[in-house]
PDB file of N, CA and C in Angstrom:
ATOM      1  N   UNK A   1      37.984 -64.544 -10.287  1.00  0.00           N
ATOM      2  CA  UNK A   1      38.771 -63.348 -10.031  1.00  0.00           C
ATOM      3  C   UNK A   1      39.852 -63.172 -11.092  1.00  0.00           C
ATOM      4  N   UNK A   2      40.717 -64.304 -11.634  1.00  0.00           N
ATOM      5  CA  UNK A   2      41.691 -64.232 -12.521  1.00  0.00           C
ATOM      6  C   UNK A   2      40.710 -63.168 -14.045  1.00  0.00           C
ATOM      7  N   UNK A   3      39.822 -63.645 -14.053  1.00  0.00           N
ATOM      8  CA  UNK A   3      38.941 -62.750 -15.723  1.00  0.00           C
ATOM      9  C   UNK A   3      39.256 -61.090 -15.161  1.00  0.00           C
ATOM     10  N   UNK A   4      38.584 -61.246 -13.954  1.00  0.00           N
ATOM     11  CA  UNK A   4      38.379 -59.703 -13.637  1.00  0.00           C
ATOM     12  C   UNK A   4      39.819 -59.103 -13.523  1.00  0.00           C
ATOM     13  N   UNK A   5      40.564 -59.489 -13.022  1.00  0.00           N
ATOM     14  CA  UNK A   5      41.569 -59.256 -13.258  1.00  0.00           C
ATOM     15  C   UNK A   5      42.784 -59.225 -14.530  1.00  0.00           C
ATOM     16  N   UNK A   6      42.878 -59.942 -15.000  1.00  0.00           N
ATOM     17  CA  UNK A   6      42.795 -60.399 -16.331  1.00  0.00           C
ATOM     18  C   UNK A   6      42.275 -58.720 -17.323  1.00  0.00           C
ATOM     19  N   UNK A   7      40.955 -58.542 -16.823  1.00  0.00           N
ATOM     20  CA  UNK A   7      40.061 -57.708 -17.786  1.00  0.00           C
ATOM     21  C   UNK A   7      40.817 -55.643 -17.440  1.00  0.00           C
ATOM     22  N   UNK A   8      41.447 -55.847 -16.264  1.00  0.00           N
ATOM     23  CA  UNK A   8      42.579 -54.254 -15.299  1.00  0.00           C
ATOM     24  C   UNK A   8      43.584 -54.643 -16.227  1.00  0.00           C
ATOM     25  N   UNK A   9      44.311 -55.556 -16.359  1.00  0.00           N
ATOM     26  CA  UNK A   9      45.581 -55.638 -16.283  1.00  0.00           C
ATOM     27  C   UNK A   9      45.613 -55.239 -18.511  1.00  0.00           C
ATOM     28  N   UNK A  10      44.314 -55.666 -19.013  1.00  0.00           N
ATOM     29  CA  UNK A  10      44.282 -55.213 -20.270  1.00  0.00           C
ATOM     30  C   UNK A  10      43.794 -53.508 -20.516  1.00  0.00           C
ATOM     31  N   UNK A  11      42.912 -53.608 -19.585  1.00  0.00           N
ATOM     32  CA  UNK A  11      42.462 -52.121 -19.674  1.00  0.00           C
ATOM     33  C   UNK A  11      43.443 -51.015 -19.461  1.00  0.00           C
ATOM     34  N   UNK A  12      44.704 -51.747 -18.213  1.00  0.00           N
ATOM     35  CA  UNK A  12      45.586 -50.666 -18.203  1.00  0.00           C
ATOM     36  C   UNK A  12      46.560 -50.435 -19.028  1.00  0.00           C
ATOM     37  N   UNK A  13      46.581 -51.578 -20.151  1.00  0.00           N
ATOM     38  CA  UNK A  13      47.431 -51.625 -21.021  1.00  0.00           C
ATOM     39  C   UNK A  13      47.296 -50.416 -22.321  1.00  0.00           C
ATOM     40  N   UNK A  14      45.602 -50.472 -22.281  1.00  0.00           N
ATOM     41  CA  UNK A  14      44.976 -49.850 -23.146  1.00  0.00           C
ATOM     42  C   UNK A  14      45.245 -48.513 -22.821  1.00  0.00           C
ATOM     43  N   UNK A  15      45.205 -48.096 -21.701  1.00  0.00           N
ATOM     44  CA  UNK A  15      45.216 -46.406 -21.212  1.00  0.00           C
ATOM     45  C   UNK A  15      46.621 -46.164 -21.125  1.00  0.00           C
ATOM     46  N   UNK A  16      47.584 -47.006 -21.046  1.00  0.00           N
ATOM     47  CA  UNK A  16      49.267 -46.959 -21.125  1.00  0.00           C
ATOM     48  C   UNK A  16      49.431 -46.565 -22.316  1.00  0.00           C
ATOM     49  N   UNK A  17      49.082 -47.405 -23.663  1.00  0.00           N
ATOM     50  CA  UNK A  17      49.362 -46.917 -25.019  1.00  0.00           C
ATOM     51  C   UNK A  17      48.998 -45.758 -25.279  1.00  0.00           C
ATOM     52  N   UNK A  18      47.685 -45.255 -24.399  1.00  0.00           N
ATOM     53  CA  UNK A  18      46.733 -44.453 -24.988  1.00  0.00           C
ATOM     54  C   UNK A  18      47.462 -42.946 -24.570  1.00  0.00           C
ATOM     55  N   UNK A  19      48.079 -42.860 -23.304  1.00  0.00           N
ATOM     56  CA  UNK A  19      49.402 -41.996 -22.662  1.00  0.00           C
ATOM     57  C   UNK A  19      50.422 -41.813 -23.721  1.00  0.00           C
ATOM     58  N   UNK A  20      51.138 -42.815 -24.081  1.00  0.00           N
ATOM     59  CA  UNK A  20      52.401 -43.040 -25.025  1.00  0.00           C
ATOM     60  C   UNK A  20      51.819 -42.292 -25.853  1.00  0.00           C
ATOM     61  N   UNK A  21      50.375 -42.494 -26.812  1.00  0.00           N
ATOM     62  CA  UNK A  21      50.423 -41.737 -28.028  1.00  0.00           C
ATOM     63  C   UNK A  21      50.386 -40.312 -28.121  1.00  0.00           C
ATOM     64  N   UNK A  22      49.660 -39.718 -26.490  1.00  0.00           N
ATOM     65  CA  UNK A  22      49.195 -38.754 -26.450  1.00  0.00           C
ATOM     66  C   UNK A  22      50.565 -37.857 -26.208  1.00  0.00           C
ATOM     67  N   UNK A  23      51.286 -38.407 -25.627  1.00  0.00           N
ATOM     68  CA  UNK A  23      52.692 -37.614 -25.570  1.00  0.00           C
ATOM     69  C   UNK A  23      53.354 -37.496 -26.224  1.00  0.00           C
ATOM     70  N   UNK A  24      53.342 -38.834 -27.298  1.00  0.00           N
ATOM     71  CA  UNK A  24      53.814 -38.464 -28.912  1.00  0.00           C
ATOM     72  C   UNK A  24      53.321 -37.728 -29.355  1.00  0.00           C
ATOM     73  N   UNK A  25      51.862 -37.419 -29.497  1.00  0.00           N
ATOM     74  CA  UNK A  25      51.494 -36.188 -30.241  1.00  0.00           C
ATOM     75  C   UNK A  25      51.613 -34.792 -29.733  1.00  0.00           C
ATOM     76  N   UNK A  26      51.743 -34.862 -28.595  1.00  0.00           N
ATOM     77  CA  UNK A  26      52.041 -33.606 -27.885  1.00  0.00           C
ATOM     78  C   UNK A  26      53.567 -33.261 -28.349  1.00  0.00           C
ATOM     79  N   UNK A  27      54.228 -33.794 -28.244  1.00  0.00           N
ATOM     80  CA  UNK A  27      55.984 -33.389 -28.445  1.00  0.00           C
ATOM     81  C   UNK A  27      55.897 -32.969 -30.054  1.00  0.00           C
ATOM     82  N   UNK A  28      55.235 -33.084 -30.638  1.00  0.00           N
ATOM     83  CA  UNK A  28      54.743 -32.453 -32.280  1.00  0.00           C
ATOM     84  C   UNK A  28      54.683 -31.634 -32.346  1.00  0.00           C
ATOM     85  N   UNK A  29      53.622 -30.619 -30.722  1.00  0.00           N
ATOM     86  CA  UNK A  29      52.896 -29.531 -31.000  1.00  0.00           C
ATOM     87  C   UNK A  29      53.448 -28.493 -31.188  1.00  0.00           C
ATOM     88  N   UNK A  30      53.518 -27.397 -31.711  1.00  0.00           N
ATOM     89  CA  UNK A  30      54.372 -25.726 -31.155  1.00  0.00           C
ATOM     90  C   UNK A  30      52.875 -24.923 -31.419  1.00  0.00           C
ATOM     91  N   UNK A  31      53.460 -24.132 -30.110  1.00  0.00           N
ATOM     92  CA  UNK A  31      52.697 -22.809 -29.764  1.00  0.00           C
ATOM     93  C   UNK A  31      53.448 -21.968 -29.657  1.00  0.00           C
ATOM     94  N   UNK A  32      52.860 -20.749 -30.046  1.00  0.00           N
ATOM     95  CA  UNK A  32      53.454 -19.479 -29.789  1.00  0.00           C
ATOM     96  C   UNK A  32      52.658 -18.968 -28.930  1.00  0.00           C
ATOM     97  N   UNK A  33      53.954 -17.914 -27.980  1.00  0.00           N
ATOM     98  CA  UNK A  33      53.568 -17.357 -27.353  1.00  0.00           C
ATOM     99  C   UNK A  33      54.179 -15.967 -27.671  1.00  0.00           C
ATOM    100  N   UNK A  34      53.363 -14.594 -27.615  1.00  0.00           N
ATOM    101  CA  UNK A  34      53.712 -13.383 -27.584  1.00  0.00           C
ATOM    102  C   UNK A  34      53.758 -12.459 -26.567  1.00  0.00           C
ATOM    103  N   UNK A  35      54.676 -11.560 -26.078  1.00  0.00           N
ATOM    104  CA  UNK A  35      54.239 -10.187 -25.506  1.00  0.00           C
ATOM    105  C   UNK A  35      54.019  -8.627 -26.324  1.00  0.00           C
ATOM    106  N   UNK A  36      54.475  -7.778 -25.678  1.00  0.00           N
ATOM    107  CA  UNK A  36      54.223  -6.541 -26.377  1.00  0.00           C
ATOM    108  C   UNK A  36      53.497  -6.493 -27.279  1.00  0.00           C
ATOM    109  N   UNK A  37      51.903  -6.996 -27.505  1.00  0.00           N
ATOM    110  CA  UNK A  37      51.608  -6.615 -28.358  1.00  0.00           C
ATOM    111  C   UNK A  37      51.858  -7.255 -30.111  1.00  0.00           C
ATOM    112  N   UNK A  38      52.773  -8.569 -29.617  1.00  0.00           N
ATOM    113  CA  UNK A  38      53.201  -9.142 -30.801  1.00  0.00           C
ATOM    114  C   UNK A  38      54.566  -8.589 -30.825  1.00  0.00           C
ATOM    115  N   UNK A  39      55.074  -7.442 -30.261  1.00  0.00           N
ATOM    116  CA  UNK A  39      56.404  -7.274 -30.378  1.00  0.00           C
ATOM    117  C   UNK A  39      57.392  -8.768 -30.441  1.00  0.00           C
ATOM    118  N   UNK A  40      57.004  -9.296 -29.724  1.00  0.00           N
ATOM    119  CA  UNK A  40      57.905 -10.281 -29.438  1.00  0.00           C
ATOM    120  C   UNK A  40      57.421 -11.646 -29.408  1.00  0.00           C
ATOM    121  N   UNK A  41      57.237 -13.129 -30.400  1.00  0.00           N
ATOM    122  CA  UNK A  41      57.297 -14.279 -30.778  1.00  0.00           C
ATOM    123  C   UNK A  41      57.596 -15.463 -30.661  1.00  0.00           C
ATOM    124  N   UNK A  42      57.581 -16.091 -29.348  1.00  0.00           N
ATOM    125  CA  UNK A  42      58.815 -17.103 -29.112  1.00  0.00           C
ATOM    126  C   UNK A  42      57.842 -18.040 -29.332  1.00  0.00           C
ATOM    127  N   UNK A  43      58.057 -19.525 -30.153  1.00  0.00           N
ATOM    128  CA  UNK A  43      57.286 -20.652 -30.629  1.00  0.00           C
ATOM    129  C   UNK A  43      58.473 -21.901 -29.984  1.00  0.00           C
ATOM    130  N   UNK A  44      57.612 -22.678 -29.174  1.00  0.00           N
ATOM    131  CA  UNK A  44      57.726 -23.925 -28.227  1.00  0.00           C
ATOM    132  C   UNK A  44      56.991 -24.905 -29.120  1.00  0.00           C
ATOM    133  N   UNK A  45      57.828 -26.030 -28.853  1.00  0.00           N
ATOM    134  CA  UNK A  45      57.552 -27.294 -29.266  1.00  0.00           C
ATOM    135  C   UNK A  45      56.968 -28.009 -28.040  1.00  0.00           C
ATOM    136  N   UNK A  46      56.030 -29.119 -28.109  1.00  0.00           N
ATOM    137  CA  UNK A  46      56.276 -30.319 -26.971  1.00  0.00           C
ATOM    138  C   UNK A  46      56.784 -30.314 -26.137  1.00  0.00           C
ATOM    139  N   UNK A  47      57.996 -30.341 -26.466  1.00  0.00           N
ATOM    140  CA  UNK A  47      59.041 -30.793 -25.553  1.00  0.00           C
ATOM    141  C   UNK A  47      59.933 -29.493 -24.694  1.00  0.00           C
ATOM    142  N   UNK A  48      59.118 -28.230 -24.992  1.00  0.00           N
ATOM    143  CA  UNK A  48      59.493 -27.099 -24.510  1.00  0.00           C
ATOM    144  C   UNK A  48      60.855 -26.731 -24.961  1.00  0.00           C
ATOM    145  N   UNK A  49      61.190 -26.952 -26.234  1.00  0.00           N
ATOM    146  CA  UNK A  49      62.493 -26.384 -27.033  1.00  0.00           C
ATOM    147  C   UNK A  49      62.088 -25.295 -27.771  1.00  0.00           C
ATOM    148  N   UNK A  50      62.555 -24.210 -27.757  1.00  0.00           N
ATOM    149  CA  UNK A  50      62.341 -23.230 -28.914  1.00  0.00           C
ATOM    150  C   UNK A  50      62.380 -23.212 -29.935  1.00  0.00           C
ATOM    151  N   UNK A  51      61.540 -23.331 -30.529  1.00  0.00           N
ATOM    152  CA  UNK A  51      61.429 -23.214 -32.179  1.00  0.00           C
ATOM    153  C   UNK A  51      62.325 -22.881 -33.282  1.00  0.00           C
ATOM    154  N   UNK A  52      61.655 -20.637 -32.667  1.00  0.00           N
ATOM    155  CA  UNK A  52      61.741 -20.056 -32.909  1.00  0.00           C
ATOM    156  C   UNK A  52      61.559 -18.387 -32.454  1.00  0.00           C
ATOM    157  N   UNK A  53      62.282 -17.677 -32.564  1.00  0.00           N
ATOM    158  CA  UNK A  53      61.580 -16.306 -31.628  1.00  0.00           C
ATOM    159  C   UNK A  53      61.700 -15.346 -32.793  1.00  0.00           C
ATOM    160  N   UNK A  54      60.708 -14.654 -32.875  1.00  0.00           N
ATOM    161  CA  UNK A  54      60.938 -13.321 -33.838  1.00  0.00           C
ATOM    162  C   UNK A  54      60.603 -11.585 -32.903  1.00  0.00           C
ATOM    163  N   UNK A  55      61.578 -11.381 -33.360  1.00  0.00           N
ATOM    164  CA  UNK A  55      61.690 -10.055 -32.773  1.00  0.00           C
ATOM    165  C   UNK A  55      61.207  -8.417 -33.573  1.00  0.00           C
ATOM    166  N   UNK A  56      60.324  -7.794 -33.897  1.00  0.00           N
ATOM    167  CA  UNK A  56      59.948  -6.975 -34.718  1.00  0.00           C
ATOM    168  C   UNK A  56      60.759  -5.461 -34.468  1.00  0.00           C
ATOM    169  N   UNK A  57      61.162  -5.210 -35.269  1.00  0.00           N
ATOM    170  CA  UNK A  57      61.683  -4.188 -35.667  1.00  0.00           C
ATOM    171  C   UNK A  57      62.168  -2.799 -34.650  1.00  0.00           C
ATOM    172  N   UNK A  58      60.471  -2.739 -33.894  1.00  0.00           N
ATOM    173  CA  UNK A  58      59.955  -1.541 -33.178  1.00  0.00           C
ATOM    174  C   UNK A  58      60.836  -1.863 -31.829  1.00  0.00           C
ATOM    175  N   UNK A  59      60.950  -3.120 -31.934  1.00  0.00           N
ATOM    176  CA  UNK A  59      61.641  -3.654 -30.292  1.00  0.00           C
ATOM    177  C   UNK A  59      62.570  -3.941 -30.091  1.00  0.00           C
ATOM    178  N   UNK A  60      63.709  -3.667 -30.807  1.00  0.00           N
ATOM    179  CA  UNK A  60      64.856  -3.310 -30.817  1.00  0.00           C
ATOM    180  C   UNK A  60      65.362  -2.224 -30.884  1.00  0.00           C
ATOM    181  N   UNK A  61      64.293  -1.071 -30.763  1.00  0.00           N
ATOM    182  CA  UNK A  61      64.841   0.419 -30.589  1.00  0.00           C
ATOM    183  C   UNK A  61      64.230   0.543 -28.753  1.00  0.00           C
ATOM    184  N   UNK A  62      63.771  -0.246 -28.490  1.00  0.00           N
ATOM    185  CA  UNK A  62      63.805  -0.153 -26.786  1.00  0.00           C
ATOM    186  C   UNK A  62      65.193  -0.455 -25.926  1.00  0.00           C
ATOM    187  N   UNK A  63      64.931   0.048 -24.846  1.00  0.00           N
ATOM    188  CA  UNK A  63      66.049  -0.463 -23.839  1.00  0.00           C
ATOM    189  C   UNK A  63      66.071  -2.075 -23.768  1.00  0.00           C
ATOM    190  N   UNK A  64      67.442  -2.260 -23.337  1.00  0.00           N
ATOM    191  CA  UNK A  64      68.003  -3.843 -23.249  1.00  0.00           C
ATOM    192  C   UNK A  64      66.753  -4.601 -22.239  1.00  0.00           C
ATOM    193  N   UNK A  65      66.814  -3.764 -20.780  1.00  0.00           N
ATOM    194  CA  UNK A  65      66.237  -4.656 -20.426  1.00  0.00           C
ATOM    195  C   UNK A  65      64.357  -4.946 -20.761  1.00  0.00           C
ATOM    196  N   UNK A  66      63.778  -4.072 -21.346  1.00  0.00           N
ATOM    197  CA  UNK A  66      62.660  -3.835 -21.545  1.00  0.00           C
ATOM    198  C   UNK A  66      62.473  -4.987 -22.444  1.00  0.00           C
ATOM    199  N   UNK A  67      63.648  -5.166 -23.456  1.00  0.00           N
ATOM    200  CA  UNK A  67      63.356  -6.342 -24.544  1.00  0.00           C
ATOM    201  C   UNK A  67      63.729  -7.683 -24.057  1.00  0.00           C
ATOM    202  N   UNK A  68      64.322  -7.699 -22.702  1.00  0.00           N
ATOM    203  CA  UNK A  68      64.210  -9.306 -22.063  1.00  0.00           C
ATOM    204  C   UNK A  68      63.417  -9.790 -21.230  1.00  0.00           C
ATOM    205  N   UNK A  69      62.673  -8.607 -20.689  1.00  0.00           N
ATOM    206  CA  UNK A  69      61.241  -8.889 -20.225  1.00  0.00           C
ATOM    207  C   UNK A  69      60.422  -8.979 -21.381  1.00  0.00           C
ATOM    208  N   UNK A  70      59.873  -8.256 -22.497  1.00  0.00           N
ATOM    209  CA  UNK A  70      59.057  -8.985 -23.629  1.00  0.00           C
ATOM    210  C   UNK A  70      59.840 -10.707 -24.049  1.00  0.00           C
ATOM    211  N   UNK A  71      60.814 -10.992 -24.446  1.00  0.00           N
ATOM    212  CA  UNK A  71      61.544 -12.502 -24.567  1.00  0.00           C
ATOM    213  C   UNK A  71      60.632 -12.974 -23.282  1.00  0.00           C
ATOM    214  N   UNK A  72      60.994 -12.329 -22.032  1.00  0.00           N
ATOM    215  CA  UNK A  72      60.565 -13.801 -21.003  1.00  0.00           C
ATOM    216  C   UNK A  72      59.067 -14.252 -20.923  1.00  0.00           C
ATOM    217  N   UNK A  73      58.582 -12.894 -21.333  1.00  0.00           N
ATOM    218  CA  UNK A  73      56.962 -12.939 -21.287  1.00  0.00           C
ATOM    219  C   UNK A  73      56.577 -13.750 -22.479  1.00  0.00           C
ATOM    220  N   UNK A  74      57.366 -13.278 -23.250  1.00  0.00           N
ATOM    221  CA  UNK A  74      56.715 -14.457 -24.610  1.00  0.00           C
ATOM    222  C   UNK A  74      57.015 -15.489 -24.467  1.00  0.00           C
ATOM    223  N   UNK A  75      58.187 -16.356 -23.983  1.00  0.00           N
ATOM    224  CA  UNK A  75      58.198 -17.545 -23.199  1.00  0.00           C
ATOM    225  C   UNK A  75      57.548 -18.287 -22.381  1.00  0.00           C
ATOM    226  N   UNK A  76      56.898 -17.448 -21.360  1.00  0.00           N
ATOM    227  CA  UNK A  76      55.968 -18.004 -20.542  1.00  0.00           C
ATOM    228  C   UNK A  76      54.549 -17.712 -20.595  1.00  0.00           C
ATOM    229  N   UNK A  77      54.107 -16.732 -21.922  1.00  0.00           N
ATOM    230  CA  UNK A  77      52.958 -17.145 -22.476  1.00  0.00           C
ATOM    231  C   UNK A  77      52.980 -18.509 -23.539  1.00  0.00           C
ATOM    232  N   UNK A  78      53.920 -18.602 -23.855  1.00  0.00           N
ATOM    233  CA  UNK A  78      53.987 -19.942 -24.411  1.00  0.00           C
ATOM    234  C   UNK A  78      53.790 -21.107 -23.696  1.00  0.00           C
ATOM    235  N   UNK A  79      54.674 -20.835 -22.694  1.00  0.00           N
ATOM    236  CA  UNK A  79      54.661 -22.128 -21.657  1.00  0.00           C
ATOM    237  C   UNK A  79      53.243 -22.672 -20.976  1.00  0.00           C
ATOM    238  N   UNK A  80      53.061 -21.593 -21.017  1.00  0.00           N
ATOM    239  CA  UNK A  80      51.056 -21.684 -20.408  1.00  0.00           C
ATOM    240  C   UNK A  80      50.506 -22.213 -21.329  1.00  0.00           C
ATOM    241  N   UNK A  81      50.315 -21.833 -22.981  1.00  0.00           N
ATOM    242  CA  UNK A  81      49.710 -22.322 -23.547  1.00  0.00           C
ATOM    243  C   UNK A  81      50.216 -23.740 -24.024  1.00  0.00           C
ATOM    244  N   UNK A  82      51.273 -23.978 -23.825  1.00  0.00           N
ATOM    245  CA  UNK A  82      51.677 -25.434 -23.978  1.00  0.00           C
ATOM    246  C   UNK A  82      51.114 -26.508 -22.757  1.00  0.00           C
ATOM    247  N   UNK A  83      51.175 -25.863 -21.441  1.00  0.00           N
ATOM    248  CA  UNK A  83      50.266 -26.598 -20.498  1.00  0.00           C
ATOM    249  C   UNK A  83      49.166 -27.172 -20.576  1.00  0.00           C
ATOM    250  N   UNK A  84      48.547 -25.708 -20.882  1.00  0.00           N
ATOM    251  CA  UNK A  84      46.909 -26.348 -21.167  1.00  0.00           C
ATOM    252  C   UNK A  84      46.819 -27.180 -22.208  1.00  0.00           C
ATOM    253  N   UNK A  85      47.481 -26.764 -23.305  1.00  0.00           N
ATOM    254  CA  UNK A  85      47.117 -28.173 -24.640  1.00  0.00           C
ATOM    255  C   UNK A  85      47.440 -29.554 -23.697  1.00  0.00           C
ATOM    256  N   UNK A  86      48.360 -29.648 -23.169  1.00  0.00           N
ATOM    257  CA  UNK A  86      48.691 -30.925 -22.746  1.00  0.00           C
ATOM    258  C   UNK A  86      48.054 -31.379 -21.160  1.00  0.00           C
ATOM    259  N   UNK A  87      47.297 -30.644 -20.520  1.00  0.00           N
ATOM    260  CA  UNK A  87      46.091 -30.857 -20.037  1.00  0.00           C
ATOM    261  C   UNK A  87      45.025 -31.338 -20.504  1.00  0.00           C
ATOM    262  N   UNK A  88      44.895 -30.554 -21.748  1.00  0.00           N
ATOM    263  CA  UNK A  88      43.785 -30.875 -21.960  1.00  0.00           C
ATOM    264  C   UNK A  88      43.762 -32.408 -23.342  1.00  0.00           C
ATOM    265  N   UNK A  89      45.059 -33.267 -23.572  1.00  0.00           N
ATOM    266  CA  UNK A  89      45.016 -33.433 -24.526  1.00  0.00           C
ATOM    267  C   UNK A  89      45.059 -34.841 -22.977  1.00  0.00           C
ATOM    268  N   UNK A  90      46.014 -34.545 -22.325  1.00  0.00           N
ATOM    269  CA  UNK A  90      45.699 -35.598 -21.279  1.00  0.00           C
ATOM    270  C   UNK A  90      44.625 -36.073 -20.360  1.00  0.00           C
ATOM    271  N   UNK A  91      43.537 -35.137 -20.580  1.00  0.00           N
ATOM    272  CA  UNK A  91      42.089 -35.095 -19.481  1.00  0.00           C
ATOM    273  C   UNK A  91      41.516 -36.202 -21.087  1.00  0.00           C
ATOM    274  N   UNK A  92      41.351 -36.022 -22.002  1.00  0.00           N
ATOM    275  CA  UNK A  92      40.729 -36.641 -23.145  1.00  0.00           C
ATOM    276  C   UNK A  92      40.983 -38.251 -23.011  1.00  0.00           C
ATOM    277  N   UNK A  93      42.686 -38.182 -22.606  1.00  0.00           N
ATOM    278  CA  UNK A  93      43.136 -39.786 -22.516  1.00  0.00           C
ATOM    279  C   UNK A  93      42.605 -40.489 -21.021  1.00  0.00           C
ATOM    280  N   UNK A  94      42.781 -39.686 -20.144  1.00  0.00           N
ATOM    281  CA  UNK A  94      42.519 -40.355 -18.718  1.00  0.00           C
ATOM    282  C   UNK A  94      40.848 -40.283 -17.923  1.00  0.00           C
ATOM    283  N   UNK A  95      40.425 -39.143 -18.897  1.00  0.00           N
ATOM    284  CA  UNK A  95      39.013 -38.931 -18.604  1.00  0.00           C
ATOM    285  C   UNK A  95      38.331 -39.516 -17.563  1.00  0.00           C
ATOM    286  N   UNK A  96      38.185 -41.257 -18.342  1.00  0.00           N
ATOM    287  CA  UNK A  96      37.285 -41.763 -17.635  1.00  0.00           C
ATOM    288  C   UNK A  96      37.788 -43.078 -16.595  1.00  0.00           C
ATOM    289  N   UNK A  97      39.155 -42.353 -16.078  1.00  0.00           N
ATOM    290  CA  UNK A  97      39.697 -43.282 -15.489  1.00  0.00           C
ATOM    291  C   UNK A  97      39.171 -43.195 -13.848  1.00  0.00           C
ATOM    292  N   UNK A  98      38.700 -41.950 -13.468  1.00  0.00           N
ATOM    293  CA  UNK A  98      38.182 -41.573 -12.293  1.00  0.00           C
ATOM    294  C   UNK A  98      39.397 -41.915 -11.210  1.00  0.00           C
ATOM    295  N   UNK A  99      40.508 -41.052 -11.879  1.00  0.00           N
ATOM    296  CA  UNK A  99      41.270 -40.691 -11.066  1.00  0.00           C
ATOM    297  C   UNK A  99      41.302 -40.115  -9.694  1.00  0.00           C
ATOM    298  N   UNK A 100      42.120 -40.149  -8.269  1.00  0.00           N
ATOM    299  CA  UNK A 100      42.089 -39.232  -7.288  1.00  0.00           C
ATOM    300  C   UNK A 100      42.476 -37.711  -7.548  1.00  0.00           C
ATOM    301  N   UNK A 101      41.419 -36.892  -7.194  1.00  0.00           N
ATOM    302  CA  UNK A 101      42.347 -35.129  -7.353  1.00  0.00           C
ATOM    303  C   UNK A 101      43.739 -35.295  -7.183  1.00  0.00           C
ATOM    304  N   UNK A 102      44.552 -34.592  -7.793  1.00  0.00           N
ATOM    305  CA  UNK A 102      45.978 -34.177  -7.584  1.00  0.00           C
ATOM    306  C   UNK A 102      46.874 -35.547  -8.137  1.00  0.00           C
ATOM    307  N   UNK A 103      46.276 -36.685  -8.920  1.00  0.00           N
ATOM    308  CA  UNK A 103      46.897 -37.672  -9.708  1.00  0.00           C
ATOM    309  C   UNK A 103      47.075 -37.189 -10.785  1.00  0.00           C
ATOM    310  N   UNK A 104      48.352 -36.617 -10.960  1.00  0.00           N
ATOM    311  CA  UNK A 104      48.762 -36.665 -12.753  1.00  0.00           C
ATOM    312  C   UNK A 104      49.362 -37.899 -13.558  1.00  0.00           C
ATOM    313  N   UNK A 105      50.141 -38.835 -13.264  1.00  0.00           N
ATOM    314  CA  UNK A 105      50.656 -39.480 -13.564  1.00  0.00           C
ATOM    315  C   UNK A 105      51.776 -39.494 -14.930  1.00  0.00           C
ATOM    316  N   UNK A 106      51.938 -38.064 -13.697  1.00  0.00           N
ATOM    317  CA  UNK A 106      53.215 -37.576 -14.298  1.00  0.00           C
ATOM    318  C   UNK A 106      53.709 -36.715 -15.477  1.00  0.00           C
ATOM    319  N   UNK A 107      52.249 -36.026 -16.178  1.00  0.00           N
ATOM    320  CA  UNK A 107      52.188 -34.675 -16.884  1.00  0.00           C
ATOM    321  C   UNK A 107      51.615 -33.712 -16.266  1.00  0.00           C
TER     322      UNK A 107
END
């Protein structure tokens, strides 16, 4: 029993590092996300810090609040697409761990 055991306690070591790297590389990533049409630009890192936001020209001759709903929308098209990368960058690492539904382990 000590081998077999022995043989978890390395394997989980292996899928621990294999987490660590994947979240290192994730905190690298930036996505952009847009609304209006591209009116509006906001680029997320990893770690969900803003980049950067660019605002085009046309969308600053709109009303105030019209241009903080394009900002929020481009934010949280970002945010989505930052999810899924890191879904999907975490399904690659844990794959074949045959996890229970609804186990993230914490992404």
């Amino acid at each position: 029993m000590k081998g077999a055991l022995g043989q978890i306690m390395q394997q989980a070591q292996k899928v621990q590092d294999n987490i660590k790297r994947a979240q290192e590389e994730i905190a690298r990533i930036e996505v952009t996300g847009e609304s209006g049409a591209g009116m509006v630009k906001v680029t997320l890192d990893g770690r969900h810090q803003a980049r950067k936001v660019e605002i085009k020209q046309e969308a600053l001759g709109e009303d105030k609040e019209f241009l903080e709903d394009l900002v929020a929308a481009a934010i949280n098209d970002a945010v989505q697409k930052l999810d899924a990368v890191t879904k999907e960058k975490m399904a690659a690492v844990t794959g074949g761990m045959g996890l229970p539904p609804g186990m993230n382990l914490g992404f």
